[in-house]
Structure formats: structure tokens, C-alpha cells
PDB file of N, CA and C in Angstrom:
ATOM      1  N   UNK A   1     121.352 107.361 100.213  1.00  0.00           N
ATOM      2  CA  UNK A   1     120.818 108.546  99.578  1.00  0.00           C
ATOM      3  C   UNK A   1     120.190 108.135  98.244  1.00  0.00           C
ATOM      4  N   UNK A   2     118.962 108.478  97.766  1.00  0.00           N
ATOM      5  CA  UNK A   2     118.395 108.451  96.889  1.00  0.00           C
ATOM      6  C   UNK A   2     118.316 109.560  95.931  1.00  0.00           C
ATOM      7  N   UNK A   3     118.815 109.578  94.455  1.00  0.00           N
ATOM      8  CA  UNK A   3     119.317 110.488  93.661  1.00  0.00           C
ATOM      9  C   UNK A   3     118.087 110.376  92.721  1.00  0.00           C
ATOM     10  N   UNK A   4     117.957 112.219  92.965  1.00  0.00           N
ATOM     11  CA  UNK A   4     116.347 112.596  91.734  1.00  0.00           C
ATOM     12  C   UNK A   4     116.641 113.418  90.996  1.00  0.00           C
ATOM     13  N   UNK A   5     116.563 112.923  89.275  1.00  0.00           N
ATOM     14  CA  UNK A   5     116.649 114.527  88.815  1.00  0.00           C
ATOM     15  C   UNK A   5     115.480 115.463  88.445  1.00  0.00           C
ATOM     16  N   UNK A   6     116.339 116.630  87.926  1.00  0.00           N
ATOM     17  CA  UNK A   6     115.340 117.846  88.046  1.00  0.00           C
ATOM     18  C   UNK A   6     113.951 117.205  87.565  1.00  0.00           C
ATOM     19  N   UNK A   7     113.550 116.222  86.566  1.00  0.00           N
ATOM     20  CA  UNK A   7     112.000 116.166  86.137  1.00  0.00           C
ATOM     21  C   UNK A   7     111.482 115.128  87.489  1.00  0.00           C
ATOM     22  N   UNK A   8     112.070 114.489  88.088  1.00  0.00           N
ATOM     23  CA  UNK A   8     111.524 114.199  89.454  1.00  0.00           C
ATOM     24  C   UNK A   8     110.786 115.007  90.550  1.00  0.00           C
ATOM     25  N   UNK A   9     112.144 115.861  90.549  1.00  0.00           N
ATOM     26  CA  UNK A   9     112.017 116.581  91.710  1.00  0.00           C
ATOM     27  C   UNK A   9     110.629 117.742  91.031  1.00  0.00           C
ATOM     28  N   UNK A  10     110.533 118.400  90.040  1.00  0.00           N
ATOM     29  CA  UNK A  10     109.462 118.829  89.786  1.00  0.00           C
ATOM     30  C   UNK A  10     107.979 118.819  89.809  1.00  0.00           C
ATOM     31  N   UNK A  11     108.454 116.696  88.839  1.00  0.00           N
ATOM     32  CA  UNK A  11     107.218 116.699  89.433  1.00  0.00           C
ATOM     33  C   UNK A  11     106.369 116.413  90.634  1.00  0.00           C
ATOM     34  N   UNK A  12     107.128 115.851  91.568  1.00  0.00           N
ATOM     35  CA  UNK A  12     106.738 115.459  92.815  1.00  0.00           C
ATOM     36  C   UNK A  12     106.516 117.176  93.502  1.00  0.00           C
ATOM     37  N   UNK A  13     107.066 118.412  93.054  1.00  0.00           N
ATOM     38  CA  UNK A  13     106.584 119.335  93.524  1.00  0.00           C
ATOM     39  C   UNK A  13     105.374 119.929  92.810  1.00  0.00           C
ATOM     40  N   UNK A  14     105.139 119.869  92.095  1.00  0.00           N
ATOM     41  CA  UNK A  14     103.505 119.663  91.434  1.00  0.00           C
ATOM     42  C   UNK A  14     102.495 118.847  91.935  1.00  0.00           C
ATOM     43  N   UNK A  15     102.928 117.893  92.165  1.00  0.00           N
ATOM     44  CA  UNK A  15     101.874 116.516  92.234  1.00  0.00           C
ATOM     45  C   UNK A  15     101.368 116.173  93.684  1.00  0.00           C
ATOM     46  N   UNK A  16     102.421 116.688  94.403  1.00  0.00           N
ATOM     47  CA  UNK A  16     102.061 115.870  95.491  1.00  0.00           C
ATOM     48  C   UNK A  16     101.577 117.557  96.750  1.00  0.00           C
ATOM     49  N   UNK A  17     100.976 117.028  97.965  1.00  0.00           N
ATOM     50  CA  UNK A  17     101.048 117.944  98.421  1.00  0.00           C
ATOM     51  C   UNK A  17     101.806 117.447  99.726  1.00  0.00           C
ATOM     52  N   UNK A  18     102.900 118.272  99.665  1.00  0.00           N
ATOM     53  CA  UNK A  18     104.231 118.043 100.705  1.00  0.00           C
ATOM     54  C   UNK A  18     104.042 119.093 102.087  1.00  0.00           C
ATOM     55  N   UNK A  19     104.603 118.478 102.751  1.00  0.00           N
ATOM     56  CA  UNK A  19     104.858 119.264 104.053  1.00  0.00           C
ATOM     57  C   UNK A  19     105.976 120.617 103.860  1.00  0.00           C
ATOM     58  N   UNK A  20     106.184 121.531 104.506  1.00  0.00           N
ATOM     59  CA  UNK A  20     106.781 122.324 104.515  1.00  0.00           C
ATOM     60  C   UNK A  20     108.397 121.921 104.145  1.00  0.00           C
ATOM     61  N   UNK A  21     108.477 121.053 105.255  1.00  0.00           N
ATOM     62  CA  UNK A  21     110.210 120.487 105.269  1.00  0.00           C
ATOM     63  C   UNK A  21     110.294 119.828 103.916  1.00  0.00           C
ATOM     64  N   UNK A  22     109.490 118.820 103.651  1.00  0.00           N
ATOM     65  CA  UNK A  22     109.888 118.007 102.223  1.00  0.00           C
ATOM     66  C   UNK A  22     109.966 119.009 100.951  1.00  0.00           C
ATOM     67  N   UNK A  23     108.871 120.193 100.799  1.00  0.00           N
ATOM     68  CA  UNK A  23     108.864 120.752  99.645  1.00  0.00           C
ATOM     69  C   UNK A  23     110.388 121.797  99.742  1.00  0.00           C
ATOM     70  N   UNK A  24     111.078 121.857 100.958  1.00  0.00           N
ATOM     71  CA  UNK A  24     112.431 123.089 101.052  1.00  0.00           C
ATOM     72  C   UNK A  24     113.365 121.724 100.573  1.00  0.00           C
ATOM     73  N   UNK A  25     113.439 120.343 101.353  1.00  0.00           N
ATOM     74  CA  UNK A  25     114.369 119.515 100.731  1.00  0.00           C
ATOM     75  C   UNK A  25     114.407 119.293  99.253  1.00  0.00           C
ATOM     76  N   UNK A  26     113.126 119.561  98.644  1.00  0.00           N
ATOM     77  CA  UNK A  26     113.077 119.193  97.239  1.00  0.00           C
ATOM     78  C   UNK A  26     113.758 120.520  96.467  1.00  0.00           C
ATOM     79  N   UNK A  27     113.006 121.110  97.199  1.00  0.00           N
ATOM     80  CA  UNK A  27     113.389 122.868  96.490  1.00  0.00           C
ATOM     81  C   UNK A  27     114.859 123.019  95.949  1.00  0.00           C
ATOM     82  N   UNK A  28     115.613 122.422  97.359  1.00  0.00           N
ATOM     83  CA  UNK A  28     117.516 122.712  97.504  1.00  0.00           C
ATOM     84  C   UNK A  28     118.186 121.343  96.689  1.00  0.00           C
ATOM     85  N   UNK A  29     117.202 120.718  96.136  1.00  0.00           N
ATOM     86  CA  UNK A  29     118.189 119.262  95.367  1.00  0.00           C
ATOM     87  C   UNK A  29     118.420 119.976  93.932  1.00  0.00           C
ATOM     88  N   UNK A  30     119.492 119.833  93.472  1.00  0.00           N
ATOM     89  CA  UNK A  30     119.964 120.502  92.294  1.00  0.00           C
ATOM     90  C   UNK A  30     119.830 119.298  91.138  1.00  0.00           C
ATOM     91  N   UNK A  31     119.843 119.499  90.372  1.00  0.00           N
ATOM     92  CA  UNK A  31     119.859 118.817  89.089  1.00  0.00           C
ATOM     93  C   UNK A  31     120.724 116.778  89.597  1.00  0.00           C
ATOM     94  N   UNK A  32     120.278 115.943  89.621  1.00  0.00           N
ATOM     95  CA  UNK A  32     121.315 115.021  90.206  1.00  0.00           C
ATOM     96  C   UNK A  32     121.171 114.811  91.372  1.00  0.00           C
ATOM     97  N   UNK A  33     121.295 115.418  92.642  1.00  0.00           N
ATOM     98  CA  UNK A  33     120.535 115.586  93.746  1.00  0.00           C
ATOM     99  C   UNK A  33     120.023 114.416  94.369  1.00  0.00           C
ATOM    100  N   UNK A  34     120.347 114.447  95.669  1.00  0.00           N
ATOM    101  CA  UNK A  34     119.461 113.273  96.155  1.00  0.00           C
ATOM    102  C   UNK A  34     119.000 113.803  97.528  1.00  0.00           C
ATOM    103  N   UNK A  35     118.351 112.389  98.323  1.00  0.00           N
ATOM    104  CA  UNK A  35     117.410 112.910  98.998  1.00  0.00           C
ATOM    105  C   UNK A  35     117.851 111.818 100.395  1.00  0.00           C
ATOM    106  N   UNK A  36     117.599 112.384 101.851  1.00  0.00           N
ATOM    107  CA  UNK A  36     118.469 111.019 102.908  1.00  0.00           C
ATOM    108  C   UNK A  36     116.876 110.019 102.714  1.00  0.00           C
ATOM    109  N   UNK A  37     117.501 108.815 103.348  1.00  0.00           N
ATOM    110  CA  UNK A  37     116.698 107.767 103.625  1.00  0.00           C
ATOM    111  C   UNK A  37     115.320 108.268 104.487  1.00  0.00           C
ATOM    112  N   UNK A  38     115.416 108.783 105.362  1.00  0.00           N
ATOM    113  CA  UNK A  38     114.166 109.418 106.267  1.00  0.00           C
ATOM    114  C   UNK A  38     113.260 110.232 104.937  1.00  0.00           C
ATOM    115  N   UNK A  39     114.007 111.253 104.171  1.00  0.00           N
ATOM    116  CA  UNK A  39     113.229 111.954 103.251  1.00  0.00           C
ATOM    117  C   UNK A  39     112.820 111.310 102.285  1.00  0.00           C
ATOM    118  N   UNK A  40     113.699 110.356 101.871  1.00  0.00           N
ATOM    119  CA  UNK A  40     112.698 109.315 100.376  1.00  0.00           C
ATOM    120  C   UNK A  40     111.415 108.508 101.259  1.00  0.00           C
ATOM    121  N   UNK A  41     111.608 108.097 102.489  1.00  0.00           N
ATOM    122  CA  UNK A  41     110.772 107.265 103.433  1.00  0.00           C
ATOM    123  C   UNK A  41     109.052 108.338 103.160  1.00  0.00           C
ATOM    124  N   UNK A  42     109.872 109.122 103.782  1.00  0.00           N
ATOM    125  CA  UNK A  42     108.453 110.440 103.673  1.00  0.00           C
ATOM    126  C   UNK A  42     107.930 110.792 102.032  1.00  0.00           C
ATOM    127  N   UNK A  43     108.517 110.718 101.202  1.00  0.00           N
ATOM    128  CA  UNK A  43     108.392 111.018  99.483  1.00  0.00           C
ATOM    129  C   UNK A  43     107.327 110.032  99.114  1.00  0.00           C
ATOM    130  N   UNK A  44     108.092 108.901  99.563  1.00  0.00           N
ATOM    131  CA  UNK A  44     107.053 107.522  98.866  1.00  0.00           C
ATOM    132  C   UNK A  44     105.912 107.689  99.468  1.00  0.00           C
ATOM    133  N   UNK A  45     105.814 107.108 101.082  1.00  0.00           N
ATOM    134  CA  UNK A  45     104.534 107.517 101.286  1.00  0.00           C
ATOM    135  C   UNK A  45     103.545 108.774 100.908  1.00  0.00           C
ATOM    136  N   UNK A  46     103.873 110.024 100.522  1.00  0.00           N
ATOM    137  CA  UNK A  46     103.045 111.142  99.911  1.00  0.00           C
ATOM    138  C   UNK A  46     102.669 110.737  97.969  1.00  0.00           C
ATOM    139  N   UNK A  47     103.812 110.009  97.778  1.00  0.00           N
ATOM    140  CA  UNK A  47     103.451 109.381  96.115  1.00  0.00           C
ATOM    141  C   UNK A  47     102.319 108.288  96.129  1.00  0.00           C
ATOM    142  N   UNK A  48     102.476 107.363  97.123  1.00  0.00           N
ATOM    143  CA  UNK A  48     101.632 106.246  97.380  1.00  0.00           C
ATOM    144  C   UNK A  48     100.334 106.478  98.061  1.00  0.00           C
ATOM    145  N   UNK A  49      99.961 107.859  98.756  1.00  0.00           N
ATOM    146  CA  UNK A  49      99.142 108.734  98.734  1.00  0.00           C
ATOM    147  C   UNK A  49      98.299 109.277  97.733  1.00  0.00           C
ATOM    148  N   UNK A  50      99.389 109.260  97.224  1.00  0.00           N
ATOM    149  CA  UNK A  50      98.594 110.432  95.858  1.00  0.00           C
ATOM    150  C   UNK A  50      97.804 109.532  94.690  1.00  0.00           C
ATOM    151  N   UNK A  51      98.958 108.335  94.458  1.00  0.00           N
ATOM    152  CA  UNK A  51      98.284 107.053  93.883  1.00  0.00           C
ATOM    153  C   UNK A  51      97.215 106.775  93.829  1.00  0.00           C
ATOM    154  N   UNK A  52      96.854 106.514  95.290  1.00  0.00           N
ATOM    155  CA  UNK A  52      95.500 105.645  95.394  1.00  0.00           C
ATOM    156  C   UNK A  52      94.043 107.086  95.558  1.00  0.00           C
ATOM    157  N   UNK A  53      94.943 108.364  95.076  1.00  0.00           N
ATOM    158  CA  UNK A  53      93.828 109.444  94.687  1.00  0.00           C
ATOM    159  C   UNK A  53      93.557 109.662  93.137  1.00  0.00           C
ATOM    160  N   UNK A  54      94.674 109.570  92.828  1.00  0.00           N
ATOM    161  CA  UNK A  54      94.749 109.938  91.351  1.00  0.00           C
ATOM    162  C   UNK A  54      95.594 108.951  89.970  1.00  0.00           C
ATOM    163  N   UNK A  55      95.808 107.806  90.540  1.00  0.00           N
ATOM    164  CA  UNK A  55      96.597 107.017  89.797  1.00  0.00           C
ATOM    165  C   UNK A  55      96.082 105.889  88.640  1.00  0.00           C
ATOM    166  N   UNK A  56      94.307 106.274  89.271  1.00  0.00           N
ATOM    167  CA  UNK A  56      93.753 105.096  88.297  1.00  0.00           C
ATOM    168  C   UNK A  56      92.785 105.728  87.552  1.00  0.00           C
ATOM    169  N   UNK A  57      92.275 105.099  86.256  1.00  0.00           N
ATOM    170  CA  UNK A  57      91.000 105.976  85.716  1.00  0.00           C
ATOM    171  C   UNK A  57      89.980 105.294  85.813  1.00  0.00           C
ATOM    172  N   UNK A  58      88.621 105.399  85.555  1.00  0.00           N
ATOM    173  CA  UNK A  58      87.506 104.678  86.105  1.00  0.00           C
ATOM    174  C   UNK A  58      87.400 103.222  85.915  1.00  0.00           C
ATOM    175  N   UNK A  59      88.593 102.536  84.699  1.00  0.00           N
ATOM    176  CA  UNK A  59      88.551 101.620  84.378  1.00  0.00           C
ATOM    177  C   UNK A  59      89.932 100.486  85.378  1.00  0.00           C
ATOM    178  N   UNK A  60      90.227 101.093  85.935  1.00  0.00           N
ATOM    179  CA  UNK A  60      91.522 100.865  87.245  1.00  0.00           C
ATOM    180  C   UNK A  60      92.971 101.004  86.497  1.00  0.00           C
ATOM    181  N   UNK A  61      92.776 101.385  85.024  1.00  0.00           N
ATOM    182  CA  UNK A  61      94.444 101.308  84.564  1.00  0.00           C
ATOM    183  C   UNK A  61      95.125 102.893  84.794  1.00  0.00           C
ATOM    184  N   UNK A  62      96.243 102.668  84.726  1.00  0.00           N
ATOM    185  CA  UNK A  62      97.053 103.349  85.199  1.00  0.00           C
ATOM    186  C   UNK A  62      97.406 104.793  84.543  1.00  0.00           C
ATOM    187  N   UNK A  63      97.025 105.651  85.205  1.00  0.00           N
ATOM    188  CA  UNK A  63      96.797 107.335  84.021  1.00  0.00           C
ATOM    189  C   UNK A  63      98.396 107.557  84.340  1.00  0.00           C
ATOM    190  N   UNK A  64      98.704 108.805  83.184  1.00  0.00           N
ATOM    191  CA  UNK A  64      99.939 109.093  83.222  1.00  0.00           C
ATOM    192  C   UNK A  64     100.699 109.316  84.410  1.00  0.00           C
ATOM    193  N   UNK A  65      99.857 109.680  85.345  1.00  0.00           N
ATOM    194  CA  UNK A  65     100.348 110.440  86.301  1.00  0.00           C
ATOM    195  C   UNK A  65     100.341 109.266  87.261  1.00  0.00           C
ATOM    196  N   UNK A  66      99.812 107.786  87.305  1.00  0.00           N
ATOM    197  CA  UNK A  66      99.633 106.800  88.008  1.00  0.00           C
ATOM    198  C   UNK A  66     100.759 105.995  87.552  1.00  0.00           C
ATOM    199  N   UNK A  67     101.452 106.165  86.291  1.00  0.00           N
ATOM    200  CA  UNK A  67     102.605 105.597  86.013  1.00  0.00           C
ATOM    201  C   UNK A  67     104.056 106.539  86.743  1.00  0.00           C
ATOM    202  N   UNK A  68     103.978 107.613  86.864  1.00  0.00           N
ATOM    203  CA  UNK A  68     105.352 108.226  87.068  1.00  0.00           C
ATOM    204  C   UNK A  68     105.110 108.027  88.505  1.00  0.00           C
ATOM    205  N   UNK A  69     103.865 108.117  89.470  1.00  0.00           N
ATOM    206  CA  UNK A  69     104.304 108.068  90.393  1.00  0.00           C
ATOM    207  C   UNK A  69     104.705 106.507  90.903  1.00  0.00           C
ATOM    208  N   UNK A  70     104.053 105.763  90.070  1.00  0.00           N
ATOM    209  CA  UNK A  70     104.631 104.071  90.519  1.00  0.00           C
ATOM    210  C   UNK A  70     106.241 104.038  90.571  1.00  0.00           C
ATOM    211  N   UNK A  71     106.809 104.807  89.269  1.00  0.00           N
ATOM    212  CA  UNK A  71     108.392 104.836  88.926  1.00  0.00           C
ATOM    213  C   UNK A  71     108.757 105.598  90.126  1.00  0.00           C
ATOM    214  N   UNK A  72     108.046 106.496  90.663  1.00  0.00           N
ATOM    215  CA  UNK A  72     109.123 107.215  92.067  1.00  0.00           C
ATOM    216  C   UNK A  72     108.994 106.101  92.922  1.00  0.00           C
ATOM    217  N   UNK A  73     107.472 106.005  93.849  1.00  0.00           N
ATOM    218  CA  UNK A  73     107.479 104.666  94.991  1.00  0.00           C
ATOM    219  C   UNK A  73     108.534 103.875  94.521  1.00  0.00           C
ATOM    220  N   UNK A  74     108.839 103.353  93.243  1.00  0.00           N
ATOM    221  CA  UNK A  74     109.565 102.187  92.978  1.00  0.00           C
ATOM    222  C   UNK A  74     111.203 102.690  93.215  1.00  0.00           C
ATOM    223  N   UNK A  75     111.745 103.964  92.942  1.00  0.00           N
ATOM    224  CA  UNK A  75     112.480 105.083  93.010  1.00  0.00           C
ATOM    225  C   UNK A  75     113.067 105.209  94.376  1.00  0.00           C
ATOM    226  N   UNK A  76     112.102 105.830  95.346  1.00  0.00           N
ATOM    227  CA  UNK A  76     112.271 105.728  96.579  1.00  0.00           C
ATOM    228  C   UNK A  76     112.627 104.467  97.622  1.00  0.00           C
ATOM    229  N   UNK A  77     112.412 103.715  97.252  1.00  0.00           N
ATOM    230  CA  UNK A  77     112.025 102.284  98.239  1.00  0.00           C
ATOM    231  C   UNK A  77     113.811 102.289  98.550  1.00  0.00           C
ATOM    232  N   UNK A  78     113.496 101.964  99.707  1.00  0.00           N
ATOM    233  CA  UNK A  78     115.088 101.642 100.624  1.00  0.00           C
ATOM    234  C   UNK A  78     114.975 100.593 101.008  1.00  0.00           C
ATOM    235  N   UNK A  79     115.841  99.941 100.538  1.00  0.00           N
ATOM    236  CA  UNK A  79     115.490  98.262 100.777  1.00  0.00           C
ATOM    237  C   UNK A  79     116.183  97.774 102.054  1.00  0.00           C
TER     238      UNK A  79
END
């Protein structure tokens, strides 16, 4: 199980655009909260998604929002 807190789980409900099921799993994680292996599996890939839309600025470095989502992918990963 992979444990997110509330500024995680927020922002990945802002940021990303989730499937029905992922945005109710995120919805029901409480403060501390975590998430099963299948659902972080599905998280990363929609962060690592979103990355390679919005993670770089014209110069390829890394915008704010290209840094937090590196810290989730990095977050998520089930080794």
C-alpha cells in the first residue's frame, strides 16, 4: 500500500484527469491514506501522462507542476 497525504491526494485530483474509479479511490483516502498496488500502478501512469503534457517549459526544465508530479511517479513506483 502506498500512503498519500491530503496535499497529494488533492493535487493529483486537480491535475490529473482520472477515471471514474481512481478519482472515488482518491476521494475516500483520508488524511494519511493510502492507495493498493493496482491503484498507485494506475496513479503513476496518469502522472507520467500528465508529465510529458505539462511538466516541461519551452526550455525542457521542469515547471512546478513537472516537479510534484516527478515526486508522486517517484511516490508511486512499486518496486
Amino acid at each position: 500500500m502506498i500512503r498519500l497525504n491530503r496535499n497529494d491526494v488533492a493535487f493529483l485530483l486537480t491535475t490529473l484527469q482520472l477515471t471514474p474509479d481512481l478519482s472515488q479511490v482518491l476521494t475516500a483516502i483520508s488524511e494519511g491514506g493510502g492507495v493498493s498496488d493496482d491503484h498507485a500502478d494506475k496513479l503513476r501512469d496518469c502522472c507520467t501522462d500528465r508529465l510529458d503534457e505539462v511538466g516541461f517549459d519551452k526550455n525542457y526544465e521542469l515547471t512546478d507542476d513537472g516537479k510534484k508530479l516527478e515526486q508522486l511517479v517517484d511516490k508511486l513506483f512499486i518496486g
